[in-house]
PDB file of N, CA and C in Angstrom:
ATOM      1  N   UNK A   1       7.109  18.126   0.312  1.00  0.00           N
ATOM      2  CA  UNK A   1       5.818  18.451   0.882  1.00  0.00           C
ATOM      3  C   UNK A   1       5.820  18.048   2.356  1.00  0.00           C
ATOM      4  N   UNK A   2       5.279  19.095   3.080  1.00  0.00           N
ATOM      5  CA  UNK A   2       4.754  18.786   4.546  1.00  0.00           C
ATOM      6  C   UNK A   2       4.124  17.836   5.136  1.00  0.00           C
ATOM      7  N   UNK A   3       4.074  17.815   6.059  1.00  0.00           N
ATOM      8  CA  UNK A   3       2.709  17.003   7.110  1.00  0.00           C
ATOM      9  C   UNK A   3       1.609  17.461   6.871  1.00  0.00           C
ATOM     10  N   UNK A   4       0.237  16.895   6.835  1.00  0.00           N
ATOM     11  CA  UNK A   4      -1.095  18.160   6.902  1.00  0.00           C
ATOM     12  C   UNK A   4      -1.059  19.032   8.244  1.00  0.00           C
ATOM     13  N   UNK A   5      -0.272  18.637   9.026  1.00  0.00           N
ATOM     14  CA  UNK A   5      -0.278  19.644  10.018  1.00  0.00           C
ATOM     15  C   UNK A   5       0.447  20.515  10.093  1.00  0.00           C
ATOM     16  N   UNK A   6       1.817  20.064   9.760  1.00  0.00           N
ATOM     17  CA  UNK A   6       2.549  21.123   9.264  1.00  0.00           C
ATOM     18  C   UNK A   6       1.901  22.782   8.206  1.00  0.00           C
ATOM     19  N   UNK A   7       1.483  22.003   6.932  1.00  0.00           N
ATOM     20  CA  UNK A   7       0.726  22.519   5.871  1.00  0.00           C
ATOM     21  C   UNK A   7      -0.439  23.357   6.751  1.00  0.00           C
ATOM     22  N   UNK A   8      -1.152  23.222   7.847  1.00  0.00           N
ATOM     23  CA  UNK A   8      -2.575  23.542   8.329  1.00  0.00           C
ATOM     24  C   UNK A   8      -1.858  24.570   9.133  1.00  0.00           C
ATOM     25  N   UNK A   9      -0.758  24.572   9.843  1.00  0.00           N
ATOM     26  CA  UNK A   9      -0.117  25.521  10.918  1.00  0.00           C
ATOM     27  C   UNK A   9       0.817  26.581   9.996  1.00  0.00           C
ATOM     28  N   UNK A  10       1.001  26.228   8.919  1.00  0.00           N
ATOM     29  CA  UNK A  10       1.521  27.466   7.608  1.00  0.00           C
ATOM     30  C   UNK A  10       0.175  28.562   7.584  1.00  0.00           C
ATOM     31  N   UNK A  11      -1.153  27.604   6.911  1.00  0.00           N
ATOM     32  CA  UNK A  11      -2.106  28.604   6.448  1.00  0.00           C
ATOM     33  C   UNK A  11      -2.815  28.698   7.449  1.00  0.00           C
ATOM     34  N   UNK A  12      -2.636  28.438   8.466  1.00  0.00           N
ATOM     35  CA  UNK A  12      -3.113  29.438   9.796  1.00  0.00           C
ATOM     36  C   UNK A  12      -2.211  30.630  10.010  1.00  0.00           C
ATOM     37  N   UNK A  13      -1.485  30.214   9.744  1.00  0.00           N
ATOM     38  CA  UNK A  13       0.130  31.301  10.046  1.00  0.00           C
ATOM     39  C   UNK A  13      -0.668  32.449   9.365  1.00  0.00           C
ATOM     40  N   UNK A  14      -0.490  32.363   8.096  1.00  0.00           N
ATOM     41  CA  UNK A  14      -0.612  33.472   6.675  1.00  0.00           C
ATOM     42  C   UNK A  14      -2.174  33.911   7.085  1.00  0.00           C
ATOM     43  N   UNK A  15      -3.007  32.928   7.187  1.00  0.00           N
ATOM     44  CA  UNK A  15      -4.812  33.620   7.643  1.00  0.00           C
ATOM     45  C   UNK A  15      -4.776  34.719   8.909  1.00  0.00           C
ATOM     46  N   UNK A  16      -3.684  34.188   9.612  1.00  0.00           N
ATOM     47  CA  UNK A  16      -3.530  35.726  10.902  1.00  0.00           C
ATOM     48  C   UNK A  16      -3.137  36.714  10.268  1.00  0.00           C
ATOM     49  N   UNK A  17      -1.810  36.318   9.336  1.00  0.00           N
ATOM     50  CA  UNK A  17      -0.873  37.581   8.867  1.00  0.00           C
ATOM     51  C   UNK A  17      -2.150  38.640   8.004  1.00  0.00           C
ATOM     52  N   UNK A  18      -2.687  37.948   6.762  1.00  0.00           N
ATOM     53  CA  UNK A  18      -3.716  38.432   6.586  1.00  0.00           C
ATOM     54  C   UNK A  18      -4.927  39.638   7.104  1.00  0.00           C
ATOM     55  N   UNK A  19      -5.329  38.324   8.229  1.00  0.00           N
ATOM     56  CA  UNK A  19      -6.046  39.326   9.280  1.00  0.00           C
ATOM     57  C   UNK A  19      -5.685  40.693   9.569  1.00  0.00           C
ATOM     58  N   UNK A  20      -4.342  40.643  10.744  1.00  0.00           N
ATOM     59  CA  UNK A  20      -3.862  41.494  11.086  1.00  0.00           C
ATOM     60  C   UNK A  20      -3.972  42.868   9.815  1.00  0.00           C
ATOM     61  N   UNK A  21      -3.374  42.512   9.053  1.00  0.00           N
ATOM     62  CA  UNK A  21      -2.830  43.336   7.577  1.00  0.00           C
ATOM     63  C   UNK A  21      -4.465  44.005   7.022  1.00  0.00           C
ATOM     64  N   UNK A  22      -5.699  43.385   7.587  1.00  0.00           N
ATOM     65  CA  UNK A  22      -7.048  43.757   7.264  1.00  0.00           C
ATOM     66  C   UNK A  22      -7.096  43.194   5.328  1.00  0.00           C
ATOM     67  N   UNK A  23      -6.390  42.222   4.897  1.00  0.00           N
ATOM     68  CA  UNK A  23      -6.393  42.260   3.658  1.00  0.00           C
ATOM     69  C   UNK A  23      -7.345  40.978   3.228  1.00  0.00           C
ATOM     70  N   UNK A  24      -8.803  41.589   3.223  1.00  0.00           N
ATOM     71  CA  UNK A  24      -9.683  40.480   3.045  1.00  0.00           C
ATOM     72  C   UNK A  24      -9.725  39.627   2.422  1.00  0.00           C
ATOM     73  N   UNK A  25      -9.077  39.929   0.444  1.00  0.00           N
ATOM     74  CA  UNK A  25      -8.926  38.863  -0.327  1.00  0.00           C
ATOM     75  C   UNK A  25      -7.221  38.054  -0.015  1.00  0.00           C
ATOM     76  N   UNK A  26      -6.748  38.289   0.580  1.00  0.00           N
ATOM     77  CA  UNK A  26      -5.748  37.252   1.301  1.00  0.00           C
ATOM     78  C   UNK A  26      -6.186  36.307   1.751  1.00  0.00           C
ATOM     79  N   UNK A  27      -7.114  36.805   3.087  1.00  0.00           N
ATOM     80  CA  UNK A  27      -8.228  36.423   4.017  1.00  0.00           C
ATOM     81  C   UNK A  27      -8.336  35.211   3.607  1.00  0.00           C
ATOM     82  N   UNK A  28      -9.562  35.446   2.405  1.00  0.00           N
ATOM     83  CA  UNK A  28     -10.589  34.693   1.880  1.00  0.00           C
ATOM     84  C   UNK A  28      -9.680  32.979   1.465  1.00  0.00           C
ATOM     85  N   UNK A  29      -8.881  33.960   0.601  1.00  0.00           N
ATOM     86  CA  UNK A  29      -7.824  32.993   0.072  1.00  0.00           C
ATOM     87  C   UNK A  29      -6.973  32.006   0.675  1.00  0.00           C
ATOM     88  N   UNK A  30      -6.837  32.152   1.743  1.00  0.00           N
ATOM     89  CA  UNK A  30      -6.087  31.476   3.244  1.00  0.00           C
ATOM     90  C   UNK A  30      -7.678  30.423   3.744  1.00  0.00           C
ATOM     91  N   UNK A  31      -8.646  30.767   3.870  1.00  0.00           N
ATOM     92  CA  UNK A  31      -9.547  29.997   4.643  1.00  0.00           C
ATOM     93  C   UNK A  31     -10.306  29.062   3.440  1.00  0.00           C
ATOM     94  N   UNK A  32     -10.319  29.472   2.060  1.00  0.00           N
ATOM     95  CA  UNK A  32      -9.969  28.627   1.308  1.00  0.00           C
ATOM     96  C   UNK A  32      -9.299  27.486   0.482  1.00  0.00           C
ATOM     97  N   UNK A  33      -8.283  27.366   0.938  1.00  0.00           N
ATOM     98  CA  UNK A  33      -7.023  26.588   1.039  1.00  0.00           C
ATOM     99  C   UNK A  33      -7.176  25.878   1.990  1.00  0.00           C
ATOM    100  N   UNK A  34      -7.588  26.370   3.013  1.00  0.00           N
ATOM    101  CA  UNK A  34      -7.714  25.614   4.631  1.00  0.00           C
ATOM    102  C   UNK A  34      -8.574  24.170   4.208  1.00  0.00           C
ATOM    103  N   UNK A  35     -10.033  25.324   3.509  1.00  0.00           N
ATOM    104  CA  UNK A  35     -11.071  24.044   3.353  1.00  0.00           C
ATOM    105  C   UNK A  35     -10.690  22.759   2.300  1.00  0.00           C
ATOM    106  N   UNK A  36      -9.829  23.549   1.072  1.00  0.00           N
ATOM    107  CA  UNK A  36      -9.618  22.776   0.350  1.00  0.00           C
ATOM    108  C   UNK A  36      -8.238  21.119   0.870  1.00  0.00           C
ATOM    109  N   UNK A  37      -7.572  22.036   2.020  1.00  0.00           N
ATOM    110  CA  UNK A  37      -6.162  20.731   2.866  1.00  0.00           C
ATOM    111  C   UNK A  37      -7.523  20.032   3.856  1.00  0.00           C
ATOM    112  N   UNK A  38      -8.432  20.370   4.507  1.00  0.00           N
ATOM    113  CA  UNK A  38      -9.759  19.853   5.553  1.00  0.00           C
ATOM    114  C   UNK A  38      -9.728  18.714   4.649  1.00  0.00           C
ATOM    115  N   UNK A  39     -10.380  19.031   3.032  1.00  0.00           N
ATOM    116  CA  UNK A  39     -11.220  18.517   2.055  1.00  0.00           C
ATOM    117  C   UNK A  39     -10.427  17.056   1.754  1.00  0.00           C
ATOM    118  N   UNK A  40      -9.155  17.405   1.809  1.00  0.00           N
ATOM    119  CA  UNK A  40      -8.095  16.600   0.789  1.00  0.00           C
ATOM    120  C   UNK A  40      -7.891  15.721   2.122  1.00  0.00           C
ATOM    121  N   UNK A  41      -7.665  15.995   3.124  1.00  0.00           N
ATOM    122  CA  UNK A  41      -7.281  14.747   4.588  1.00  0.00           C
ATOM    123  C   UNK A  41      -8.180  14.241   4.823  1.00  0.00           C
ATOM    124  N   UNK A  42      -9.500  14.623   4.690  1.00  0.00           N
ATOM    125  CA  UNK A  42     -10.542  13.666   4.752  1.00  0.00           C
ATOM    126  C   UNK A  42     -11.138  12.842   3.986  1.00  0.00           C
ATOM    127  N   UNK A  43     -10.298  13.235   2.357  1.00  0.00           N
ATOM    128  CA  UNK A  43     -10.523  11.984   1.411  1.00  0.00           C
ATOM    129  C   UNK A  43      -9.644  10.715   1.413  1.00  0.00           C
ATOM    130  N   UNK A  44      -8.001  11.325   2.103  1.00  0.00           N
ATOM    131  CA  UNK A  44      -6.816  10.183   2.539  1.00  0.00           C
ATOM    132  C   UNK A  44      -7.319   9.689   3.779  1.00  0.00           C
ATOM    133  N   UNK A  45      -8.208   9.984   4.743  1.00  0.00           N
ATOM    134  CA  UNK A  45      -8.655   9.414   5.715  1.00  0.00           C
ATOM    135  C   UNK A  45      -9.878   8.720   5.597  1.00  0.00           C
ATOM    136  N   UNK A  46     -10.445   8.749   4.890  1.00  0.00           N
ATOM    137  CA  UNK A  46     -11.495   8.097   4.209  1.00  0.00           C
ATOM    138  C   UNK A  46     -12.593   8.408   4.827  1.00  0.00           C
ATOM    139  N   UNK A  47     -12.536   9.491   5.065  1.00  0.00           N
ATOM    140  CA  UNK A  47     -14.148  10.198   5.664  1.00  0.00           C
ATOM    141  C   UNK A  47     -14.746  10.526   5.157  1.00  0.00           C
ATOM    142  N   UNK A  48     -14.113  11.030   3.784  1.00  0.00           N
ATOM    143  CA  UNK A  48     -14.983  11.973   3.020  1.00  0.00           C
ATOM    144  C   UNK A  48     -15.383  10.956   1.680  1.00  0.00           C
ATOM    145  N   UNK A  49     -16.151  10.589   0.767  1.00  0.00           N
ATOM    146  CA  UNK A  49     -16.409   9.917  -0.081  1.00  0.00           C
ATOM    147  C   UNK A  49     -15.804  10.766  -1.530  1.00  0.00           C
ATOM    148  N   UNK A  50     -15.954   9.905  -2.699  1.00  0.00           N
ATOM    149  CA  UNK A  50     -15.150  10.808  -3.885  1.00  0.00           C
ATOM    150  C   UNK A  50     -16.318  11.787  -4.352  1.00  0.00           C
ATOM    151  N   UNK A  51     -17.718  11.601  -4.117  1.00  0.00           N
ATOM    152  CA  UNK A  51     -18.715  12.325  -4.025  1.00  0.00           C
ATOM    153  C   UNK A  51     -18.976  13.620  -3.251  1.00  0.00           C
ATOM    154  N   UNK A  52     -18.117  13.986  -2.458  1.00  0.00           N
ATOM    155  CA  UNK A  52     -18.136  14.553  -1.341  1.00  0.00           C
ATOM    156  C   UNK A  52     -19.255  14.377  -0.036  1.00  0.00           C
ATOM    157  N   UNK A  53     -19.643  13.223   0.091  1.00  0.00           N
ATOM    158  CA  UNK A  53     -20.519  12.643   1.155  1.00  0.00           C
ATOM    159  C   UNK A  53     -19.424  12.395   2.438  1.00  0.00           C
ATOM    160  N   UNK A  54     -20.120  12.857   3.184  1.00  0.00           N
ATOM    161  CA  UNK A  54     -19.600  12.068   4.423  1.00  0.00           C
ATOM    162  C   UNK A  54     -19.244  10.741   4.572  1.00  0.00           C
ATOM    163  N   UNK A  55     -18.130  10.281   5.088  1.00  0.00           N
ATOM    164  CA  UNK A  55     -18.476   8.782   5.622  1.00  0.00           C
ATOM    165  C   UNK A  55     -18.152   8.851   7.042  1.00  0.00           C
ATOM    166  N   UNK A  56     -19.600   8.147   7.877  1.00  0.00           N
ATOM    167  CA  UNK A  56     -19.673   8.328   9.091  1.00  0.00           C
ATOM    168  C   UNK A  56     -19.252   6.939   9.576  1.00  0.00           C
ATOM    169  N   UNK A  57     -18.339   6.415  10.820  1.00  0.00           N
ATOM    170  CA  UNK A  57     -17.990   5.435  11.319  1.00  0.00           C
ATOM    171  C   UNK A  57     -19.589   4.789  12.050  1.00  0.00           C
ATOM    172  N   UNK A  58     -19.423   3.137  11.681  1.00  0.00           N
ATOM    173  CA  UNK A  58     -21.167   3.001  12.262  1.00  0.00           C
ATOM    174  C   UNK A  58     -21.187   2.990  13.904  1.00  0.00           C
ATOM    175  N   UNK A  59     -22.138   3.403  14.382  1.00  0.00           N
ATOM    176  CA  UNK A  59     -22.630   3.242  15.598  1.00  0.00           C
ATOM    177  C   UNK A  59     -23.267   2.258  16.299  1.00  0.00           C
ATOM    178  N   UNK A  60     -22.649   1.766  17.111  1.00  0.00           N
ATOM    179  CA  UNK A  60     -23.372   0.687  17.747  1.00  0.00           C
ATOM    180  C   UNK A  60     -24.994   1.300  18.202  1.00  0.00           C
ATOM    181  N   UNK A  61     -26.292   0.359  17.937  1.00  0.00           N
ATOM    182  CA  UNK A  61     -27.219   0.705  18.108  1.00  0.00           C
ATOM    183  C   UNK A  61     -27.962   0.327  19.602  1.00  0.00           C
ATOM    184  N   UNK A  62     -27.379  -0.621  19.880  1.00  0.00           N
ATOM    185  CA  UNK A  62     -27.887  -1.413  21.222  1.00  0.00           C
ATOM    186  C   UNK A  62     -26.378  -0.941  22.155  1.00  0.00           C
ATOM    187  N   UNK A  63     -26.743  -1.310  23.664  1.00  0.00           N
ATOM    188  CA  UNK A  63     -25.762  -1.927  24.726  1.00  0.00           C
ATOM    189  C   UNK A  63     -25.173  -3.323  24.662  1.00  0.00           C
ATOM    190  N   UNK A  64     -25.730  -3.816  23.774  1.00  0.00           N
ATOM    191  CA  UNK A  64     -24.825  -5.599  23.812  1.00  0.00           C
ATOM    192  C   UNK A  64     -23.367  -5.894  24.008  1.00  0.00           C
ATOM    193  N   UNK A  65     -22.653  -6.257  25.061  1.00  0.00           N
ATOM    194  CA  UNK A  65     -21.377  -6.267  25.078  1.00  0.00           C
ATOM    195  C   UNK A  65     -20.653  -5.228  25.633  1.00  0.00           C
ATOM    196  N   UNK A  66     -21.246  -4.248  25.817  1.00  0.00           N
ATOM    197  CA  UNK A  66     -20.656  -3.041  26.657  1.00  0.00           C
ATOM    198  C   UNK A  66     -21.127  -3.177  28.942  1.00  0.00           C
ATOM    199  N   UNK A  67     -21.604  -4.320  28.540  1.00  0.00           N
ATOM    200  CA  UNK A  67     -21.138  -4.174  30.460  1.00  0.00           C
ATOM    201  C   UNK A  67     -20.127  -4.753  31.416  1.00  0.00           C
ATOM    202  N   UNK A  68     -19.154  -5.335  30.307  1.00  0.00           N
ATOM    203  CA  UNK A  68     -17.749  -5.852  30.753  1.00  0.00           C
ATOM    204  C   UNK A  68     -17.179  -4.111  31.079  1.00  0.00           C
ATOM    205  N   UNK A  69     -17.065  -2.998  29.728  1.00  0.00           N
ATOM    206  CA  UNK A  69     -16.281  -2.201  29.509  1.00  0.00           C
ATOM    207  C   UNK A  69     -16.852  -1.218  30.390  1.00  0.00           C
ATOM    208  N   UNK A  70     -18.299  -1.124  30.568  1.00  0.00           N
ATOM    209  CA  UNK A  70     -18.624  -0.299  31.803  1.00  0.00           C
ATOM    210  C   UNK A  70     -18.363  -0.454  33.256  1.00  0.00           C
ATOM    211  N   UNK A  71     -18.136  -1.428  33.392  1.00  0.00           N
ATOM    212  CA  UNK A  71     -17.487  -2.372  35.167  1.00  0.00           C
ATOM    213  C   UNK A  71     -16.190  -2.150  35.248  1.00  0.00           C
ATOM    214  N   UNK A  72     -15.463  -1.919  34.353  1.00  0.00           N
ATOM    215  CA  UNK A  72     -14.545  -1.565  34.117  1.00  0.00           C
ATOM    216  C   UNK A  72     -13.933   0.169  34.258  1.00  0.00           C
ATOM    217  N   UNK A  73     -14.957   0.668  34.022  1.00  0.00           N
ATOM    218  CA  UNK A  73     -14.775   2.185  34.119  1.00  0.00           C
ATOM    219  C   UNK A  73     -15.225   2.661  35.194  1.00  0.00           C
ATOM    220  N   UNK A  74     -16.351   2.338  35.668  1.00  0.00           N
ATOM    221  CA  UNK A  74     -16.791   2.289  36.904  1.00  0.00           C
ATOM    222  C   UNK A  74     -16.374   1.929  38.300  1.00  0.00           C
ATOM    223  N   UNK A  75     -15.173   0.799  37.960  1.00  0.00           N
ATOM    224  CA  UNK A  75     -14.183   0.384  39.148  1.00  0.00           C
ATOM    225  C   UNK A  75     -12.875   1.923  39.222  1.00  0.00           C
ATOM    226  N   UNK A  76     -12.761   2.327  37.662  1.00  0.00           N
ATOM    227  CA  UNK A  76     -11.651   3.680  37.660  1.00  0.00           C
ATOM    228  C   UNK A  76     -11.936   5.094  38.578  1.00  0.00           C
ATOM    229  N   UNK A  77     -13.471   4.942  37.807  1.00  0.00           N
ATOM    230  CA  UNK A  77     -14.054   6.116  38.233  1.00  0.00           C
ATOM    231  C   UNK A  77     -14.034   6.167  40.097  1.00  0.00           C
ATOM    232  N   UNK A  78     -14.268   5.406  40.420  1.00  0.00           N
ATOM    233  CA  UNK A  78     -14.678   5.121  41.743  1.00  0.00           C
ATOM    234  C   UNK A  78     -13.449   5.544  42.741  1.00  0.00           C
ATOM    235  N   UNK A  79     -12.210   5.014  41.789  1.00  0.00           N
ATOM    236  CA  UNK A  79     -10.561   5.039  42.461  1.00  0.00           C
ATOM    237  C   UNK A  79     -10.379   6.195  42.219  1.00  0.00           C
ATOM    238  N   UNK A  80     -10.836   7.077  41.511  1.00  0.00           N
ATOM    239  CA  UNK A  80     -10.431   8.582  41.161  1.00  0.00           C
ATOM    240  C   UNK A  80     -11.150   9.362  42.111  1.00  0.00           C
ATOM    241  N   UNK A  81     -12.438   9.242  42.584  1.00  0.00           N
ATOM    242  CA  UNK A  81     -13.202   9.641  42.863  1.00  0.00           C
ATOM    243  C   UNK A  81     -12.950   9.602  44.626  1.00  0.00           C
ATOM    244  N   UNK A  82     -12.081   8.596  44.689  1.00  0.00           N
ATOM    245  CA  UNK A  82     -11.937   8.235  46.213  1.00  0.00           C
ATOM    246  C   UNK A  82     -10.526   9.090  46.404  1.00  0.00           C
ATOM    247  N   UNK A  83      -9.795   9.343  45.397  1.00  0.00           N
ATOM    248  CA  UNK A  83      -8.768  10.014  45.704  1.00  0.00           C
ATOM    249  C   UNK A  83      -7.124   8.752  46.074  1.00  0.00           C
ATOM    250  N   UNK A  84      -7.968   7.303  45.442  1.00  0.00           N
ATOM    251  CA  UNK A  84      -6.676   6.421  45.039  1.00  0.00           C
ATOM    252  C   UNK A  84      -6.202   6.306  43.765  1.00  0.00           C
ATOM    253  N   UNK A  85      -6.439   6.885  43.035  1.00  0.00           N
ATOM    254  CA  UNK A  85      -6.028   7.042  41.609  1.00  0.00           C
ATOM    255  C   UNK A  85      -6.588   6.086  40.718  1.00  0.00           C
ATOM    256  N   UNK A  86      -6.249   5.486  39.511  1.00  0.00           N
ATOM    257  CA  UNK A  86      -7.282   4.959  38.913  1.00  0.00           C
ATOM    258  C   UNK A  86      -6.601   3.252  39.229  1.00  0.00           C
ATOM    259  N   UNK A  87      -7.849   2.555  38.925  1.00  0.00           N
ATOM    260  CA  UNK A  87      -7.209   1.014  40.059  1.00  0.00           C
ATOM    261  C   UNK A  87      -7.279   0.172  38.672  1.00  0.00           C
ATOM    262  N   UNK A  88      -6.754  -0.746  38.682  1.00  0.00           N
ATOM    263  CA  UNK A  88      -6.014  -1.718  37.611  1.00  0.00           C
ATOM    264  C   UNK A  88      -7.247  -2.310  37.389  1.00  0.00           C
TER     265      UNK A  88
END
């Protein structure tokens, strides 16, 4: 067995061949498979729940702790922006 990317760049392959060929239940059958390899990497990635729920990564709700990392980007931005490239 493949990579999922490998596997995802096959049934993209065959969903064009399809296309091209106008053979809709190929078609169908190719973008079905697709959803079902989507379905299956996002349950080994743990995004997807065994329920089929989402699992969403949490979001920070406040700014607390983010004005080290913004002074920080803001010194880059500035070096890019000046045309010295980005500064350490």
């Amino acid at each position: 067995m493949g990579t999922i990317g490998g596997l995802q760049g096959r049934l993209m392959g065959l969903l064009r061949v399809a296309e091209r060929a106008r053979d809709t239940r190929a078609a169908v059958a190719a973008i079905r498979e697709a959803r079902a390899l989507l379905e299956m990497h996002g349950k080994l990635a743990g995004m997807i729940g065994a329920d089929g729920t989402a699992i969403l990564p949490a979001v920070p709700t406040t700014d607390a702790g983010c004005g080290p990392i913004r002074v920080r980007i803001a010194a880059k931005l500035d070096a890019l922006a000046s045309g010295q490239g980005a500064a350490e």
